[in-house]
C-alpha atoms as a PDB file:
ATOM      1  CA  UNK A   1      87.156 103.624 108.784  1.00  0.00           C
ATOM      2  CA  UNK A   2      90.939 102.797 107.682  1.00  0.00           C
ATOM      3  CA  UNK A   3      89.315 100.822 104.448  1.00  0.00           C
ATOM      4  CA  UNK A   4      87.030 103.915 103.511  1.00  0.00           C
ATOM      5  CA  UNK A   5      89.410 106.445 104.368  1.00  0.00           C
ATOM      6  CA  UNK A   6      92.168 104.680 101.893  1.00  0.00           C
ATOM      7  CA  UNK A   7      89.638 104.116  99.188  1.00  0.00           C
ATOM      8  CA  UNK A   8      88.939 107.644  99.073  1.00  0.00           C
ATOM      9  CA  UNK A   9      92.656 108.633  99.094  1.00  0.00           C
ATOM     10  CA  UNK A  10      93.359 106.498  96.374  1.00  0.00           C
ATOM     11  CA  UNK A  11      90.645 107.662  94.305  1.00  0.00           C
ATOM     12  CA  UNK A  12      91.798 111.202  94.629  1.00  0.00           C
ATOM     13  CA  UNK A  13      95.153 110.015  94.165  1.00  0.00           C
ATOM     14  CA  UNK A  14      93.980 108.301  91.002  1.00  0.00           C
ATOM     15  CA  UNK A  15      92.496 111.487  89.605  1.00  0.00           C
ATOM     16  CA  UNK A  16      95.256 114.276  90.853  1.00  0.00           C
ATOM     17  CA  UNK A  17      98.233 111.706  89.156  1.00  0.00           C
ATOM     18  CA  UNK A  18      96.414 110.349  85.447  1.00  0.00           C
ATOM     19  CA  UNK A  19      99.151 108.269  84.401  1.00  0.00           C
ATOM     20  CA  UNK A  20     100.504 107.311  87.725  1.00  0.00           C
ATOM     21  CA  UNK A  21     100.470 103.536  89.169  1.00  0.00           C
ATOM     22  CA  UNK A  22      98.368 104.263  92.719  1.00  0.00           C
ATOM     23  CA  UNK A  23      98.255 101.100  94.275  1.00  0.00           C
ATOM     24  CA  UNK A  24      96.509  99.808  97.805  1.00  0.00           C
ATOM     25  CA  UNK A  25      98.528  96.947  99.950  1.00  0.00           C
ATOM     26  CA  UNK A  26     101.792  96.722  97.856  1.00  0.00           C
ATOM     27  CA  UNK A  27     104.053  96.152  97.485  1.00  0.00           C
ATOM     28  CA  UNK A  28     102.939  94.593 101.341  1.00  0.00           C
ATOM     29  CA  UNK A  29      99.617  93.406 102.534  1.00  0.00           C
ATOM     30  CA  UNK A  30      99.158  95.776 105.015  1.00  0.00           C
ATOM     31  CA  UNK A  31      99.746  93.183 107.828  1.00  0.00           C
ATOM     32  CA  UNK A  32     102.777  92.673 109.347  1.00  0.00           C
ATOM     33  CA  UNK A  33     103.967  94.222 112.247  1.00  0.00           C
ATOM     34  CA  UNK A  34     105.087  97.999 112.187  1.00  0.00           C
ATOM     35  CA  UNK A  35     104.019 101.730 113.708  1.00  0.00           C
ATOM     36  CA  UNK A  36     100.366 101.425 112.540  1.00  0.00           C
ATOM     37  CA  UNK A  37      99.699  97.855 113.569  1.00  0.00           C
ATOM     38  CA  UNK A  38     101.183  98.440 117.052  1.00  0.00           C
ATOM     39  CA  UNK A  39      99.507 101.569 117.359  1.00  0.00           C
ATOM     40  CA  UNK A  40      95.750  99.789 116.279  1.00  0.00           C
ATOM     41  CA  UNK A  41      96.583  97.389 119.388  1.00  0.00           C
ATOM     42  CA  UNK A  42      97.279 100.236 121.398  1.00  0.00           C
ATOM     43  CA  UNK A  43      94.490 102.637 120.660  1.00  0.00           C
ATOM     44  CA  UNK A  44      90.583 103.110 120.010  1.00  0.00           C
ATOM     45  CA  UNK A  45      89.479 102.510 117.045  1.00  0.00           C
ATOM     46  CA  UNK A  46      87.596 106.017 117.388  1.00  0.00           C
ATOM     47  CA  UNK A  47      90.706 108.257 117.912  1.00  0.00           C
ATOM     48  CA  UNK A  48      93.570 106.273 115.845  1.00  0.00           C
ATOM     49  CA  UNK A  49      93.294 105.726 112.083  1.00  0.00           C
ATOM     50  CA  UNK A  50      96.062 104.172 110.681  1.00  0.00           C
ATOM     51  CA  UNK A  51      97.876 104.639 107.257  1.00  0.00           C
ATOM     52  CA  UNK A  52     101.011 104.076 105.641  1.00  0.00           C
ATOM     53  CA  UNK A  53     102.153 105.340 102.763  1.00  0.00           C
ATOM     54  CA  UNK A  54     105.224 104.383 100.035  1.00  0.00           C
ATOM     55  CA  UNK A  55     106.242 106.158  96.969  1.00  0.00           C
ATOM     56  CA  UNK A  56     108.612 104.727  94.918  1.00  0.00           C
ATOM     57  CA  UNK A  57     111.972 106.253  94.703  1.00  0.00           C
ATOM     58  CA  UNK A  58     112.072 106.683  90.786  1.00  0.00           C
ATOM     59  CA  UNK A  59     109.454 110.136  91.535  1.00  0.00           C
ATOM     60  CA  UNK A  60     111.559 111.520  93.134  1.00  0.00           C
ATOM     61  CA  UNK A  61     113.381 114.644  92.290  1.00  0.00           C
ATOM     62  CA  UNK A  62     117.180 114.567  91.924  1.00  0.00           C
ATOM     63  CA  UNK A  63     118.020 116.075  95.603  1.00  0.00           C
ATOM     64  CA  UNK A  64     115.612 113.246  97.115  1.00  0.00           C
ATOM     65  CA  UNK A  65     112.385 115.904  96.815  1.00  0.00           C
ATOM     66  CA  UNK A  66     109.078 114.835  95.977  1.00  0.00           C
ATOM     67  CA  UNK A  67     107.498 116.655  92.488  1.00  0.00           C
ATOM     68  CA  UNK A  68     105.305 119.810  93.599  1.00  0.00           C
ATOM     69  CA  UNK A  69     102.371 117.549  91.759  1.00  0.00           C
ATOM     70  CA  UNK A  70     102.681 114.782  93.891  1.00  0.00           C
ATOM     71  CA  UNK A  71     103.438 116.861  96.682  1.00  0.00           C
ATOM     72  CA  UNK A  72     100.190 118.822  96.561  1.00  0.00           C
ATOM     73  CA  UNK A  73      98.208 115.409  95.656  1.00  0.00           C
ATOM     74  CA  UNK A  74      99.056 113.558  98.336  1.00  0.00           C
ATOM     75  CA  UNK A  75      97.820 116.814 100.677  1.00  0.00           C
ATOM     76  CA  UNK A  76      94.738 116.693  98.970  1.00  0.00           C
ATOM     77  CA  UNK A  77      94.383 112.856  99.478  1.00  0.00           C
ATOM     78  CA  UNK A  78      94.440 112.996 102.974  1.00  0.00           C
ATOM     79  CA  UNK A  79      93.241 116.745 103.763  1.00  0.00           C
ATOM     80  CA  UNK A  80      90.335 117.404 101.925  1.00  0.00           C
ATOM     81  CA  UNK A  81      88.159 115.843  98.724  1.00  0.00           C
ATOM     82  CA  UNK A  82      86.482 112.341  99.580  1.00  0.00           C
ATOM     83  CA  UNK A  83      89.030 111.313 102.185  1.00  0.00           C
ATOM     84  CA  UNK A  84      88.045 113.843 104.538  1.00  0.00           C
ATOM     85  CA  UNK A  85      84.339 114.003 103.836  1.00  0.00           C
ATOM     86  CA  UNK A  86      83.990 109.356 103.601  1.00  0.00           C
ATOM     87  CA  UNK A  87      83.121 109.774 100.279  1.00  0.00           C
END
């Protein structure tokens, strides 16, 4: 579910932000300890899916914000569109 879930984030991703560098597993492999790996251990896989999620500094605004665009893009990754619906 994790692997369809972030394929259909990052496709969304891919067409909200032309232009932007959306990347899966980097710049880590998605394997070493942390908050989702623990909490995989911890939890069924049929009420925990676990993602993690890094934007590089250099988009965001000059107080530390994140751009309305990407913002609003990364609600729509996760919320609604293919991730939601496993498409």
């Amino acid at each position: 579910e994790e692997a369809a879930f972030a394929g259909a984030a990052t496709r969304t991703l891919r067409r909200l932000l032309p232009g932007w560098r959306v990347r899966r597993n980097y710049p880590y492999q998605g394997t070493a300890d942390g908050l989702v790996t623990i909490l995989r251990r911890q939890l069924p896989q049929t009420d925990y899916l676990g993602i993690e999620l890094e934007v590089n500094q250099a988009h965001l605004q000059g107080g530390g914000g994140f751009p309305a665009v990407l913002t609003a893009a990364l609600v729509e990754s996760v919320t609604g569109g293919e991730a939601r619906h496993g498409r």
